[in-house]
PDB file of N, CA and C in Angstrom:
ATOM      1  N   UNK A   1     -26.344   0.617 -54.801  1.00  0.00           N
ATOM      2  CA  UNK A   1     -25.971  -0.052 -53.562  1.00  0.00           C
ATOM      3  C   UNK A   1     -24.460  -0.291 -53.551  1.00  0.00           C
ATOM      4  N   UNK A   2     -23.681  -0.114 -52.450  1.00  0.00           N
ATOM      5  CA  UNK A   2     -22.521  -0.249 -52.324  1.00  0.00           C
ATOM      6  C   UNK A   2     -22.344  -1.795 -52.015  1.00  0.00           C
ATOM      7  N   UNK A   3     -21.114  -2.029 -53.297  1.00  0.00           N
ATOM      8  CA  UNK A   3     -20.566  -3.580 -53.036  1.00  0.00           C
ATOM      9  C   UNK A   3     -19.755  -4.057 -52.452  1.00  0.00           C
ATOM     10  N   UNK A   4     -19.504  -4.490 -52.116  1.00  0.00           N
ATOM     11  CA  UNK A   4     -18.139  -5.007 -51.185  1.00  0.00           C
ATOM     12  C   UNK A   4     -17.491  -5.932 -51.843  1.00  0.00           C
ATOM     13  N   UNK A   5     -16.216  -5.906 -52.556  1.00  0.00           N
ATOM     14  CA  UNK A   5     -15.858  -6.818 -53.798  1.00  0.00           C
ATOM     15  C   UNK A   5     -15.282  -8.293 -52.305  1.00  0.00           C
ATOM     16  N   UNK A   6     -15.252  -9.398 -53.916  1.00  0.00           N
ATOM     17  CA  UNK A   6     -15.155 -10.119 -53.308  1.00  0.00           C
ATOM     18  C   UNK A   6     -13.504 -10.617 -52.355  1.00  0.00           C
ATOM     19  N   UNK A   7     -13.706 -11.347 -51.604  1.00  0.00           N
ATOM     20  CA  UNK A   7     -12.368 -11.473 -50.641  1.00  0.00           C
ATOM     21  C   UNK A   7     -11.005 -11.652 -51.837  1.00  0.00           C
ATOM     22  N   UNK A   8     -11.155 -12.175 -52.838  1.00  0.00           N
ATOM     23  CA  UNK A   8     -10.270 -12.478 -54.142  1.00  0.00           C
ATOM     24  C   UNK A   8      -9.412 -11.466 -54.971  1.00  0.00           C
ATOM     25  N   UNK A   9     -10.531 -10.695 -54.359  1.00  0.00           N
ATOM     26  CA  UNK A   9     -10.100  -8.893 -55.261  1.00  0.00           C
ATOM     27  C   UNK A   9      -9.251  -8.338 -54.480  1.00  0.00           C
ATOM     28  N   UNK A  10      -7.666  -8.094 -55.359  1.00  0.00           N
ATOM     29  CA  UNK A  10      -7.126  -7.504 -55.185  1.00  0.00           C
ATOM     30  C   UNK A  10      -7.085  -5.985 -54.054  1.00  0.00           C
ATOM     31  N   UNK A  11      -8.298  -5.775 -53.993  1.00  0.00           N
ATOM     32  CA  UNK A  11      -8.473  -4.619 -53.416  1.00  0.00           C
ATOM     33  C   UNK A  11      -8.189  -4.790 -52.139  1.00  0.00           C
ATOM     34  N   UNK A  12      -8.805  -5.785 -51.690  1.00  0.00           N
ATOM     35  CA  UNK A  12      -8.440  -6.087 -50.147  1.00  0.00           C
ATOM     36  C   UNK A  12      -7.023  -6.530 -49.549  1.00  0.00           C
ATOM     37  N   UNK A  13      -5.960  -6.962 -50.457  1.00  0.00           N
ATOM     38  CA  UNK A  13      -4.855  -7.242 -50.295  1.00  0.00           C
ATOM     39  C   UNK A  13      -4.365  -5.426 -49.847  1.00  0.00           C
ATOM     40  N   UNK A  14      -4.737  -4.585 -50.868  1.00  0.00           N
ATOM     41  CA  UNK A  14      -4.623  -3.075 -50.785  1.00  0.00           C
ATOM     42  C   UNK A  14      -5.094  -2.850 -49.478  1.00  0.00           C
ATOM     43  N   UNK A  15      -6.127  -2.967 -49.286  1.00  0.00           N
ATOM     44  CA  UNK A  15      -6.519  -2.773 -48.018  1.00  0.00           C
ATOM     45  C   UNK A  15      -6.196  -2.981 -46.521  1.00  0.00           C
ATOM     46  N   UNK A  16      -5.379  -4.121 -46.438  1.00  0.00           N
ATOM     47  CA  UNK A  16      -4.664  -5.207 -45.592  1.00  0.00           C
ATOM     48  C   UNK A  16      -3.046  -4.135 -45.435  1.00  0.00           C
ATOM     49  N   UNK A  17      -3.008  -3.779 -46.494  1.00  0.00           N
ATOM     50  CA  UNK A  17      -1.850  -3.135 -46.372  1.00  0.00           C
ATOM     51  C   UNK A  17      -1.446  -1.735 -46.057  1.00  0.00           C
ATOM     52  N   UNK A  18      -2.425  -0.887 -45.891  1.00  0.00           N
ATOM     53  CA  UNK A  18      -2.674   0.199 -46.087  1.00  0.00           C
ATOM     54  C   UNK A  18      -3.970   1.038 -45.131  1.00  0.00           C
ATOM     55  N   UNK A  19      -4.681   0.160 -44.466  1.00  0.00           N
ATOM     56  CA  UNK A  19      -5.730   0.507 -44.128  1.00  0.00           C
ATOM     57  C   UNK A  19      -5.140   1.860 -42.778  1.00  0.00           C
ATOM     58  N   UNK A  20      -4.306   1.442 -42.247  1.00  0.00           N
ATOM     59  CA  UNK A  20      -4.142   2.714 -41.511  1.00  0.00           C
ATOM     60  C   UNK A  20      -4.274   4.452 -42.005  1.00  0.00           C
ATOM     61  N   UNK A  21      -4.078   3.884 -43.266  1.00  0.00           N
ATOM     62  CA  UNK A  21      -4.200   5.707 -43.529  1.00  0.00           C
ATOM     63  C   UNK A  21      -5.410   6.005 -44.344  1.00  0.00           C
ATOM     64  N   UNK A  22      -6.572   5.237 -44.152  1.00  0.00           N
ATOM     65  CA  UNK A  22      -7.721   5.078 -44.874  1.00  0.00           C
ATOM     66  C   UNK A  22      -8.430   6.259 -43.930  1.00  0.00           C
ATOM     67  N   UNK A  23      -9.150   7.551 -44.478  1.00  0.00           N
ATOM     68  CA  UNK A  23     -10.054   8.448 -44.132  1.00  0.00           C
ATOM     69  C   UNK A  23     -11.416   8.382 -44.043  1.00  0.00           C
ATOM     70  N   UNK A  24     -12.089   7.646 -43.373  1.00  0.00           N
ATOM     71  CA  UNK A  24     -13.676   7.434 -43.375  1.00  0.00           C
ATOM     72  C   UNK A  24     -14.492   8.532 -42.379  1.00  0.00           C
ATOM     73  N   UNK A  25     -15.562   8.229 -42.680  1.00  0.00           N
ATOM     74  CA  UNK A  25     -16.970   9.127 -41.813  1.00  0.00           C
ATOM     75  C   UNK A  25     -17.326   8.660 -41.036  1.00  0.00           C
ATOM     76  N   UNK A  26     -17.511   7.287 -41.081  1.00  0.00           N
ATOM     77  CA  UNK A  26     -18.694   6.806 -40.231  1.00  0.00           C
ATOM     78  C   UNK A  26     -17.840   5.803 -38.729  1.00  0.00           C
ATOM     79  N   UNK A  27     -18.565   6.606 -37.859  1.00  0.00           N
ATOM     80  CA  UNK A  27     -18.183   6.488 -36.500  1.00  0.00           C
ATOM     81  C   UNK A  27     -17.985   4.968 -35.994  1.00  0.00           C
ATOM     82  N   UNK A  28     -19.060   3.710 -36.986  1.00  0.00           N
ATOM     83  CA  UNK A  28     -18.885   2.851 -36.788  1.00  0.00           C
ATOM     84  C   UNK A  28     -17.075   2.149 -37.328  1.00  0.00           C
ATOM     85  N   UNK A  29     -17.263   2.693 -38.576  1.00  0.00           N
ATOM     86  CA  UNK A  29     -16.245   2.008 -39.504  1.00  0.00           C
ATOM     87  C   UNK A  29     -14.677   2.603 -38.931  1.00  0.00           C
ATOM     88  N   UNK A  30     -14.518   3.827 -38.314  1.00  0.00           N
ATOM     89  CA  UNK A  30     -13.246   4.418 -37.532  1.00  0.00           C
ATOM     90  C   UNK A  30     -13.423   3.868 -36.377  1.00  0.00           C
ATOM     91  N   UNK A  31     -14.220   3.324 -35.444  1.00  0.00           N
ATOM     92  CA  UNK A  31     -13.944   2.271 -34.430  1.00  0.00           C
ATOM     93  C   UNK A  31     -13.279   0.925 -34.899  1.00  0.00           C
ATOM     94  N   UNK A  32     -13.864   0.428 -36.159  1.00  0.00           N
ATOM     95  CA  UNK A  32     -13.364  -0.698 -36.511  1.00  0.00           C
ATOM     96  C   UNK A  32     -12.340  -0.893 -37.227  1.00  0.00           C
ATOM     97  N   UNK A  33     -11.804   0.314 -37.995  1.00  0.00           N
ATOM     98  CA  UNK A  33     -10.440   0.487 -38.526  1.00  0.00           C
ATOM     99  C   UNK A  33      -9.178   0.394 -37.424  1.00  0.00           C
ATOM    100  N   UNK A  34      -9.721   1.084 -35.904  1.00  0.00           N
ATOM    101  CA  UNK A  34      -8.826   1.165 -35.253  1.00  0.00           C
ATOM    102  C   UNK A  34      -8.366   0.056 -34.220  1.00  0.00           C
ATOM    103  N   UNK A  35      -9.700  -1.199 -34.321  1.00  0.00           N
ATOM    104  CA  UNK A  35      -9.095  -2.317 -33.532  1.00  0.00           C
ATOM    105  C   UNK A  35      -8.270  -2.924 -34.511  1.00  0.00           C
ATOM    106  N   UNK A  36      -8.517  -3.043 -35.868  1.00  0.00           N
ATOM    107  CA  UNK A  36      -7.916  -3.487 -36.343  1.00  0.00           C
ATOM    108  C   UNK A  36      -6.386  -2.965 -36.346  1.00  0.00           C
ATOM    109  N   UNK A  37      -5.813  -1.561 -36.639  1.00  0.00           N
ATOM    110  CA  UNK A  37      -4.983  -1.563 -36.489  1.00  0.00           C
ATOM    111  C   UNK A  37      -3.982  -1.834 -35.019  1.00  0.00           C
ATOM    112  N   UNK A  38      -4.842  -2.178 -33.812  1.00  0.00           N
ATOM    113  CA  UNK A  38      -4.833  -2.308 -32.790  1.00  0.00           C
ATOM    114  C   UNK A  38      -3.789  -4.011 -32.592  1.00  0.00           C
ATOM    115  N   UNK A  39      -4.854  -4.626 -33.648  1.00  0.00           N
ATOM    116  CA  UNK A  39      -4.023  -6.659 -33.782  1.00  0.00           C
ATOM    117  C   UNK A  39      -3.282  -6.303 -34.718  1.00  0.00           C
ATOM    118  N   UNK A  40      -2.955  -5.344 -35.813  1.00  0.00           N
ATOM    119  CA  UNK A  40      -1.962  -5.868 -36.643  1.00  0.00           C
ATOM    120  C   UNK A  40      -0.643  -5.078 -36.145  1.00  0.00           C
ATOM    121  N   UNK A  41      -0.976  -4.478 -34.869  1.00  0.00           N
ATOM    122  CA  UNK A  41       0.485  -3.827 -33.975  1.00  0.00           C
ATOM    123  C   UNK A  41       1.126  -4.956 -33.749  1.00  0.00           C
ATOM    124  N   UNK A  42       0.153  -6.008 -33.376  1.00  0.00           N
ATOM    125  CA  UNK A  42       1.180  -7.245 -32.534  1.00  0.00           C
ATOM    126  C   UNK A  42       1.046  -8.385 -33.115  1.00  0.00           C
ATOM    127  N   UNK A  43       0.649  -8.266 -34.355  1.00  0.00           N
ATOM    128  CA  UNK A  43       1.070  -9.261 -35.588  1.00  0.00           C
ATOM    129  C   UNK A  43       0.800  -8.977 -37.038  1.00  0.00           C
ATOM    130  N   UNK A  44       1.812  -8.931 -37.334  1.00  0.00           N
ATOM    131  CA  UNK A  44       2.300  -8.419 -39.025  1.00  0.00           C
ATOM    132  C   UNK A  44       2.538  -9.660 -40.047  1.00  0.00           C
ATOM    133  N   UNK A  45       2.011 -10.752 -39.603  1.00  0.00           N
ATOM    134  CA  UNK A  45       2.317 -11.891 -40.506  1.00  0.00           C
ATOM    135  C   UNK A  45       1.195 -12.044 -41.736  1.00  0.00           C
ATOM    136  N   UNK A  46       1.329 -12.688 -42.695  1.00  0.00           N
ATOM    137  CA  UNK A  46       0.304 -12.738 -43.882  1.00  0.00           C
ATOM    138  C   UNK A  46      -1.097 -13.771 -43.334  1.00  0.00           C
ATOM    139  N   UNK A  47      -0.338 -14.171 -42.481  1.00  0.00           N
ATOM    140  CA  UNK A  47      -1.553 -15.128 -41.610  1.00  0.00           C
ATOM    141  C   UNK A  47      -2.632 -14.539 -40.809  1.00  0.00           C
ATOM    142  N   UNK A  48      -2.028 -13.363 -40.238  1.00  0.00           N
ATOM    143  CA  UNK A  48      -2.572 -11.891 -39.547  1.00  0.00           C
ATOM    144  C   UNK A  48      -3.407 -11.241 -40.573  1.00  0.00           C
ATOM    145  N   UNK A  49      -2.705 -10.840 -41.804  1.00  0.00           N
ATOM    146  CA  UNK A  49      -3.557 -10.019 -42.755  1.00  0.00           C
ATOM    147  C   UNK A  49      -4.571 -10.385 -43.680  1.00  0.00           C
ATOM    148  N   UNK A  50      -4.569 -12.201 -43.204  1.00  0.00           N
ATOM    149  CA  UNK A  50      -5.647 -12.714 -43.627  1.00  0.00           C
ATOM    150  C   UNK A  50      -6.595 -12.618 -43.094  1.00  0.00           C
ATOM    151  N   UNK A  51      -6.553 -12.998 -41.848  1.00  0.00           N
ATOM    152  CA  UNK A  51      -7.400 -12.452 -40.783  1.00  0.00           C
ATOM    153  C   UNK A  51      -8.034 -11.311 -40.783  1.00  0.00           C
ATOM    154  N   UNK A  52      -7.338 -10.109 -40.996  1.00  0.00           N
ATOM    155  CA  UNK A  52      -8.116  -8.529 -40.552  1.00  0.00           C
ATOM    156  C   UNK A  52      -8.593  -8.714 -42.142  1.00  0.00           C
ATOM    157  N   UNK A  53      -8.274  -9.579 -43.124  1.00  0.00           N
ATOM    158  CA  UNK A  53      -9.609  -9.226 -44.272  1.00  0.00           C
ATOM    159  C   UNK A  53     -10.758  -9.924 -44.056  1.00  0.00           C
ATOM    160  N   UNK A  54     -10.441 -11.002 -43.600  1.00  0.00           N
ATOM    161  CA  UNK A  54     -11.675 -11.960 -43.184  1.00  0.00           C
ATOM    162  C   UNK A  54     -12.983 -11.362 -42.031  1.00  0.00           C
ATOM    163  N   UNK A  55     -12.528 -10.217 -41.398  1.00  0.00           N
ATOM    164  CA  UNK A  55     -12.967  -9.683 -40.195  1.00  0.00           C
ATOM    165  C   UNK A  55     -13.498  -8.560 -41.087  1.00  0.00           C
ATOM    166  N   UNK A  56     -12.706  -7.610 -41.540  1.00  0.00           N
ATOM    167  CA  UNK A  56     -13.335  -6.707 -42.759  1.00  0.00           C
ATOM    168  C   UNK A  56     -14.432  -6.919 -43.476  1.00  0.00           C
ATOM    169  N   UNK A  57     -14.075  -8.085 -44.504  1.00  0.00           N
ATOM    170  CA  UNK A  57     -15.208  -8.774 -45.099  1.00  0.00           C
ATOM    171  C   UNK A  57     -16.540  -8.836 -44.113  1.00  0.00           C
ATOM    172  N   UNK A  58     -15.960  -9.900 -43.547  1.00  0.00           N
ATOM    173  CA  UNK A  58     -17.498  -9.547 -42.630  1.00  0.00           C
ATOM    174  C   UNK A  58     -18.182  -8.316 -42.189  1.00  0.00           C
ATOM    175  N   UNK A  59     -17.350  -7.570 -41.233  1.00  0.00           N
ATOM    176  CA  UNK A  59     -17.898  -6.109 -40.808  1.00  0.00           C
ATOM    177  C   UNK A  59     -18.349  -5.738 -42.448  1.00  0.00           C
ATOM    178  N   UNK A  60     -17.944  -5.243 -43.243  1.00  0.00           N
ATOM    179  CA  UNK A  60     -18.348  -4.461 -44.136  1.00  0.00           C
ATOM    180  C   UNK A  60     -19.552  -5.375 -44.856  1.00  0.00           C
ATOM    181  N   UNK A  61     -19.494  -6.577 -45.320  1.00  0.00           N
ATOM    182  CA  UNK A  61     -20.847  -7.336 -45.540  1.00  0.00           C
ATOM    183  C   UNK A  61     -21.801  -7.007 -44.798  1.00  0.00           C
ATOM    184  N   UNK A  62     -21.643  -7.596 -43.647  1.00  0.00           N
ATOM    185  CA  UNK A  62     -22.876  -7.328 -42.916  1.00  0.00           C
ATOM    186  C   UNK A  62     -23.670  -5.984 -42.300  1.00  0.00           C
ATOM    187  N   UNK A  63     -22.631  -4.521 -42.594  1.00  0.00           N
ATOM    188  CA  UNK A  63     -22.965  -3.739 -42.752  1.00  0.00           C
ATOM    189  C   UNK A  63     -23.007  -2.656 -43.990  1.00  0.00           C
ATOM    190  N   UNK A  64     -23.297  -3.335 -45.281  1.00  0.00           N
ATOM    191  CA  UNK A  64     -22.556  -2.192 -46.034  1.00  0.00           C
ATOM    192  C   UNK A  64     -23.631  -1.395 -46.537  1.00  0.00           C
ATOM    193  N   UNK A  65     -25.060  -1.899 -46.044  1.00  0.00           N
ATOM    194  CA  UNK A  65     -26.151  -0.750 -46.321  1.00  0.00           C
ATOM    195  C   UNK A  65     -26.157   0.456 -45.447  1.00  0.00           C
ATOM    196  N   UNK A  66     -25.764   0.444 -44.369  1.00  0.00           N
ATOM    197  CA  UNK A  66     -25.417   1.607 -43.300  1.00  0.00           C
ATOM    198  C   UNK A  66     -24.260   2.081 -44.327  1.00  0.00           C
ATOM    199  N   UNK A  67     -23.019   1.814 -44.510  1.00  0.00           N
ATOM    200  CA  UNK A  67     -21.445   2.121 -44.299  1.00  0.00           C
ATOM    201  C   UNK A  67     -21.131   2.231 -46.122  1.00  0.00           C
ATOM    202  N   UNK A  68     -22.224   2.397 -46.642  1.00  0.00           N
ATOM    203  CA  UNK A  68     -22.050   2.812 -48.092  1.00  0.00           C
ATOM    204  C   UNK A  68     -20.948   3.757 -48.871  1.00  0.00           C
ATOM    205  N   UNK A  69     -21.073   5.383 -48.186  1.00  0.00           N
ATOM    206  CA  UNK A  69     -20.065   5.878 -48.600  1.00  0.00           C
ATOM    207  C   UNK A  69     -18.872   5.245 -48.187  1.00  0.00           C
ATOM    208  N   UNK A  70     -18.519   4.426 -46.961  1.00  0.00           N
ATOM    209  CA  UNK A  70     -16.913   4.983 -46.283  1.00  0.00           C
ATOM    210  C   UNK A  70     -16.853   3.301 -47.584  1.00  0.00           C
ATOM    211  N   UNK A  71     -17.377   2.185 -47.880  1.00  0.00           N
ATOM    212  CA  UNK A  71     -17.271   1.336 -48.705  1.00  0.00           C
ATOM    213  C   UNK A  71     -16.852   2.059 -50.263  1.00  0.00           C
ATOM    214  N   UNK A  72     -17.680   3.217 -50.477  1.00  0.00           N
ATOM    215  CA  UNK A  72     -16.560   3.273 -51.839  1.00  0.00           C
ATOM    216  C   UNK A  72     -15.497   3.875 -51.525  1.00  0.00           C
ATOM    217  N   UNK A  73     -15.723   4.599 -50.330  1.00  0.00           N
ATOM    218  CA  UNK A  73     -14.597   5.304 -50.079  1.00  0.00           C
ATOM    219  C   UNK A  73     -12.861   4.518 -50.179  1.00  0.00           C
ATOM    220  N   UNK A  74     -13.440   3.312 -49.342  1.00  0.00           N
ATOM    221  CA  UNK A  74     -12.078   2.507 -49.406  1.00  0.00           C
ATOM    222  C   UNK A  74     -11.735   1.693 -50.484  1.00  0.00           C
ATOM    223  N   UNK A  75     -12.673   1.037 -51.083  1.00  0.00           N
ATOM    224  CA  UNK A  75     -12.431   0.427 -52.740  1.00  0.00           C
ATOM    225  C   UNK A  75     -12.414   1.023 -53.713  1.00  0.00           C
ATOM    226  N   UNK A  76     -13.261   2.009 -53.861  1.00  0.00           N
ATOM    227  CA  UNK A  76     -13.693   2.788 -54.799  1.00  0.00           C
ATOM    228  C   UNK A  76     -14.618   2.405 -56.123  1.00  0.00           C
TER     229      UNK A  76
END
């Protein structure tokens, strides 16, 4: 089963930072990559990138039995 590490893990700081050039499959998870990069056009603050992990976290929690591969895909 794909995990979704926790909000603490480093990974998501990676993620926060970088997610624009992240390559996924699933039609759900490239809709949701792209609002996100959508709010962090018009805010780039650490207060912002707390946010799009907190929103992440969730989306990917609450879906990560669907969204398995594109989940290791982005943590690994």
């Amino acid at each position: 089963m794909a995990m979704v590490p926790a909000k603490s893990d480093p990974k998501w700081a990676r993620f926060a930072s970088n997610f624009t050039a992240i390559k996924v499959n699933d039609l759900a998870t490239k809709m949701f990559l792209n609002r996100l990069k959508v709010k962090a056009t018009f805010d780039q603050s650490e207060a912002a990138k707390r946010g799009l992990i907190d929103e992440a976290y969730e989306f990917f929690t609450k879906n990560q039995e669907n969204l398995k591969g594109d989940i290791q895909t982005i943590f690994g």
